[in-house]
C-alpha atoms as a PDB file:
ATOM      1  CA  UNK A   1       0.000   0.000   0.000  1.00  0.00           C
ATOM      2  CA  UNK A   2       1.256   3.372  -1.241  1.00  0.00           C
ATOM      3  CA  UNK A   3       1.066   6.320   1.403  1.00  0.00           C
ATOM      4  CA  UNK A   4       1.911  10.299   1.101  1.00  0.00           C
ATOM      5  CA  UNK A   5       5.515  10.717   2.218  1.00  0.00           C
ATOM      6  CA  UNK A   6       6.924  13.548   2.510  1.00  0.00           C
ATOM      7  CA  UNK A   7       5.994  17.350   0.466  1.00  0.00           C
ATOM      8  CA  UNK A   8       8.586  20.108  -1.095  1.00  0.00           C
ATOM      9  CA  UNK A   9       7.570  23.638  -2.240  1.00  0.00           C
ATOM     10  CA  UNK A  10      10.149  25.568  -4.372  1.00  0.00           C
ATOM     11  CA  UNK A  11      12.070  29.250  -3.294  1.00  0.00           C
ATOM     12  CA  UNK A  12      13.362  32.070  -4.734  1.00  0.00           C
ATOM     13  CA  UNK A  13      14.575  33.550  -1.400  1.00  0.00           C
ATOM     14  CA  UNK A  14      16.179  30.072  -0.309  1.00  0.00           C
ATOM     15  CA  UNK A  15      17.696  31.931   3.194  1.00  0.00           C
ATOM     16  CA  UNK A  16      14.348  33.621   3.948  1.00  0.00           C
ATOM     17  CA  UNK A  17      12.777  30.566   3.466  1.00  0.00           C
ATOM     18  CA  UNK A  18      14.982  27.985   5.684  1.00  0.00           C
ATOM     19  CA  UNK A  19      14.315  31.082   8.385  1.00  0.00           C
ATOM     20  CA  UNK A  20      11.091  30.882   7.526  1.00  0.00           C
ATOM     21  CA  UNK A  21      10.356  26.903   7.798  1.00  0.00           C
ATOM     22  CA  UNK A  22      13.021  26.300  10.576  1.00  0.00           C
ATOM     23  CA  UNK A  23      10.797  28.815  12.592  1.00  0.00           C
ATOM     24  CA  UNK A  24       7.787  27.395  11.467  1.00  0.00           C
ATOM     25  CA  UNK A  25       8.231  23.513  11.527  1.00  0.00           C
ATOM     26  CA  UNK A  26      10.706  23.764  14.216  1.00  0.00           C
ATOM     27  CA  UNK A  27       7.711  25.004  16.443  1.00  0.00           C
ATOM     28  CA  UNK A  28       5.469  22.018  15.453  1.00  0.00           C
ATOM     29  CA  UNK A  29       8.066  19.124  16.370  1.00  0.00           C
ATOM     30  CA  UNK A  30       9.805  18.945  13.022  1.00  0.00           C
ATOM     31  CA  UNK A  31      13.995  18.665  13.135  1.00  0.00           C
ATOM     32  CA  UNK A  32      16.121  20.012  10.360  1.00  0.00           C
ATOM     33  CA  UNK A  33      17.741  16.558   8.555  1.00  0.00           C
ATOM     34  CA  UNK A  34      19.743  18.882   6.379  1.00  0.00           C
ATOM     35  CA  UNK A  35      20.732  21.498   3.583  1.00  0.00           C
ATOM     36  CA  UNK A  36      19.932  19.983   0.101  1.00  0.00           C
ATOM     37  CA  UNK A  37      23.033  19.810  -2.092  1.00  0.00           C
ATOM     38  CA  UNK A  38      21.500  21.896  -5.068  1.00  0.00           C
ATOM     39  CA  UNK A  39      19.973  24.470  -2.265  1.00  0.00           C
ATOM     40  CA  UNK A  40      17.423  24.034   0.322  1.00  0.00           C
ATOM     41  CA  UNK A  41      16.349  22.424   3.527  1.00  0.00           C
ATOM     42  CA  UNK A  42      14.756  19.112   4.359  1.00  0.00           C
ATOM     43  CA  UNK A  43      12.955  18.424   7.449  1.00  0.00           C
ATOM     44  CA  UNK A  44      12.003  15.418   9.665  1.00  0.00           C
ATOM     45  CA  UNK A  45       8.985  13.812  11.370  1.00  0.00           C
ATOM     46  CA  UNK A  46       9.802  11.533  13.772  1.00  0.00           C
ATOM     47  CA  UNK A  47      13.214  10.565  12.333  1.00  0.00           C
ATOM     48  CA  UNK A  48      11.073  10.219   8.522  1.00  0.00           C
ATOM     49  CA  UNK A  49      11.466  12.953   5.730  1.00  0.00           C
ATOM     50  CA  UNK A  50       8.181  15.168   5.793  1.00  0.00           C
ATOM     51  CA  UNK A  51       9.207  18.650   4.742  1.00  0.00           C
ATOM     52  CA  UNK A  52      11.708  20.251   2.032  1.00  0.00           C
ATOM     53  CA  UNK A  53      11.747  23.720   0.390  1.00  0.00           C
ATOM     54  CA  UNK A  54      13.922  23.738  -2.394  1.00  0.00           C
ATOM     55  CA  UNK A  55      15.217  25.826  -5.005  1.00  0.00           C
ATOM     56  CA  UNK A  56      13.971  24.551  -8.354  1.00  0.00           C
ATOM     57  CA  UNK A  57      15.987  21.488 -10.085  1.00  0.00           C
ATOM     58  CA  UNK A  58      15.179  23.306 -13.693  1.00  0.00           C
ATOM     59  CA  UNK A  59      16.810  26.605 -12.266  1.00  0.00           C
ATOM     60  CA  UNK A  60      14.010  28.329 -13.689  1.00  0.00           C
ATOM     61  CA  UNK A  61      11.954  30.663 -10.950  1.00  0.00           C
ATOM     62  CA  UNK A  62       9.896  28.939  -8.262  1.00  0.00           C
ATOM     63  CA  UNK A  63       6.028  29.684  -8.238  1.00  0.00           C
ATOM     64  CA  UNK A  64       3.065  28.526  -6.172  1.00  0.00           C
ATOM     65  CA  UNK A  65       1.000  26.287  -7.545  1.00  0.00           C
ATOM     66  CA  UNK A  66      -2.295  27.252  -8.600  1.00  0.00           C
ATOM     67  CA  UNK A  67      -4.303  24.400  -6.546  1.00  0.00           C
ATOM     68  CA  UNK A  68      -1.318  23.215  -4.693  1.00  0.00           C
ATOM     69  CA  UNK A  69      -1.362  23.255  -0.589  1.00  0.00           C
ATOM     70  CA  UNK A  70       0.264  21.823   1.889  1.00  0.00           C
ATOM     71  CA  UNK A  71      -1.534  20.616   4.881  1.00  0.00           C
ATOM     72  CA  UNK A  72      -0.669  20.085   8.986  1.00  0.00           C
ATOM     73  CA  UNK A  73      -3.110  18.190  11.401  1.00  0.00           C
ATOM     74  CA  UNK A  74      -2.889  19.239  14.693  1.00  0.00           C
ATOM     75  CA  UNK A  75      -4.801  17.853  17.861  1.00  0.00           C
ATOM     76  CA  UNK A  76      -6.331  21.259  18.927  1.00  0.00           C
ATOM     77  CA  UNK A  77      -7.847  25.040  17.872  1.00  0.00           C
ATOM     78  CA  UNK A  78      -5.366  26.075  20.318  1.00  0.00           C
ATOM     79  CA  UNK A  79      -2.825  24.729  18.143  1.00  0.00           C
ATOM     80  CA  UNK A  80      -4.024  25.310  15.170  1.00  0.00           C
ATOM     81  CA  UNK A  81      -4.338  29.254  15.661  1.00  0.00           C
ATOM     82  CA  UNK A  82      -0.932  29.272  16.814  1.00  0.00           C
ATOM     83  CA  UNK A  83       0.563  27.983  13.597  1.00  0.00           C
ATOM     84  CA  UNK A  84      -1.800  30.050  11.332  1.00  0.00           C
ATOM     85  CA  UNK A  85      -0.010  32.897  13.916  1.00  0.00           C
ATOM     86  CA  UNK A  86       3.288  32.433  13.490  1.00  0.00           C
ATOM     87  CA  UNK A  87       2.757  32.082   9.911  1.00  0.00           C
ATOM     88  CA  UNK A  88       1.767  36.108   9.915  1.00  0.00           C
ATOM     89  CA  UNK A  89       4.440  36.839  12.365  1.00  0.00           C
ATOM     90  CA  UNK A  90       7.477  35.403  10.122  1.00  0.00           C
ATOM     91  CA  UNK A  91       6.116  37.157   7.254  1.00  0.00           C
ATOM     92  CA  UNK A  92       3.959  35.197   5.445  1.00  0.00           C
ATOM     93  CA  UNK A  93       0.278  36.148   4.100  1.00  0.00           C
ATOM     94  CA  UNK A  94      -3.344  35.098   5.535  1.00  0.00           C
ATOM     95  CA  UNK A  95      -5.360  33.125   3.092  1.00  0.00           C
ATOM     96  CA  UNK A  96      -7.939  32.164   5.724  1.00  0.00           C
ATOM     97  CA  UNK A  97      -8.371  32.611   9.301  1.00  0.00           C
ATOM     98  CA  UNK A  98      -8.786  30.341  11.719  1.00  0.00           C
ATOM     99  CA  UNK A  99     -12.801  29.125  11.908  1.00  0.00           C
ATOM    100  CA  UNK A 100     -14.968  25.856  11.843  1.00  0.00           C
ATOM    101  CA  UNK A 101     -15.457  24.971   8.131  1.00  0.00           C
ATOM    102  CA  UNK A 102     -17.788  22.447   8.548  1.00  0.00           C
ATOM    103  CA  UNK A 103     -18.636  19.911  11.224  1.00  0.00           C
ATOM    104  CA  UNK A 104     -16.279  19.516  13.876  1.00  0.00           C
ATOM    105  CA  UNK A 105     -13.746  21.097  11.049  1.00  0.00           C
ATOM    106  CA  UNK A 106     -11.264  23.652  12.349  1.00  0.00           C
ATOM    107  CA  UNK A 107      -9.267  25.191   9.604  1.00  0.00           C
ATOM    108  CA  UNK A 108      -7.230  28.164   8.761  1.00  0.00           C
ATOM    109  CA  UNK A 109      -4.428  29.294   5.798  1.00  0.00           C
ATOM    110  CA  UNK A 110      -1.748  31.186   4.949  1.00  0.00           C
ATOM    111  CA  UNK A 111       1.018  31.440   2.498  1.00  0.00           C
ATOM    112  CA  UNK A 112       4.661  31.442   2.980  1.00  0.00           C
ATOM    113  CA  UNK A 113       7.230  34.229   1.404  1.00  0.00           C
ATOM    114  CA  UNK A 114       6.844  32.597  -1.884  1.00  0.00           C
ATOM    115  CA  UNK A 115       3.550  32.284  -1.940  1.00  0.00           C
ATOM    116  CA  UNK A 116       2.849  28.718  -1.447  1.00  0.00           C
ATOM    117  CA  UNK A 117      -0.194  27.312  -0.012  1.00  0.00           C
ATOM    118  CA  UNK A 118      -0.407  25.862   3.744  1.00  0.00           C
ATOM    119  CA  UNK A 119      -3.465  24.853   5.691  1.00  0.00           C
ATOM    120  CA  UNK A 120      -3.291  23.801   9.241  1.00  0.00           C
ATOM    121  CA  UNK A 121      -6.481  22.190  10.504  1.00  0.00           C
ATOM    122  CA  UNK A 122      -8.274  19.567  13.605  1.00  0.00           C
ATOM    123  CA  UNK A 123     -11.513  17.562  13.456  1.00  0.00           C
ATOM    124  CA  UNK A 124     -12.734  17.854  16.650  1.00  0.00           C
END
C-alpha cells in the first residue's frame, strides 16, 4: 500500500525561506535533517522525511502552484491558531483565518514568502 511521504515547495529567497520553515516547523516538532546539495532544507517527522523547500531542479523561478497546498493536522484550535499565527508573524500572508469549516472542522491558511499554499487544521 502506497502512502503520502513527505511534500517540497520551491524558493526564490532560499535563506528567507529555511528562516522561515526552521521557525515554522521547528515550532510544530519537526527537526532540520539537512541542507539539500543543489539548495534548500529538508525536514524530519519523527526521524522520517516530511518537509523540504527547495530551489527549483530546472533553475528556472519557483512559483506557487495554482491548486497546490500543503496541509498540517494538529490535535487542537489552540494549536491550530498558533501555527496560522506564526505564519503572519514570520512574514507570510493570511489566506484564511482560523474558523470551523464544517462539522467539527477547524481550519485556517496562509502562504509562505513565496507564496505557497499551507493549511493547518483539527476535526474535533
Amino acid at each position: 500500500m502506497a502512502a503520502m511521504t513527505y511534500a517540497t515547495v520551491g524558493t526564490n529567497r532560499l535563506e528567507e525561506a529555511k528562516a522561515f520553515y526552521d521557525d515554522l516547523l521547528g515550532g510544530i516538532g519537526l527537526t532540520v535533517f539537512g541542507d539539500h546539495p543543489r539548495g534548500g532544507r529538508m525536514y524530519l517527522k519523527d526521524g522520517t522525511l516530511n518537509f523540504a523547500v527547495l530551489q527549483p531542479f530546472d533553475g528556472a523561478p519557483a512559483t506557487a502552484g495554482n491548486g497546490t497546498m500543503i496541509s498540517f493536522s494538529f490535535d487542537t484550535r489552540a494549536e491550530v491558531d498558533a501555527f496560522h499565527a506564526r505564519i503572519l508573524a514570520l512574514g507570510g500572508t493570511d489566506e484564511g483565518e482560523p474558523r470551523v469549516r464544517g462539522p467539527n472542522w477547524y481550519f485556517a491558511y496562509g502562504r509562505d514568502l513565496d507564496g505557497n499554499k499551507l493549511c493547518a487544521f483539527t476535526v474535533n
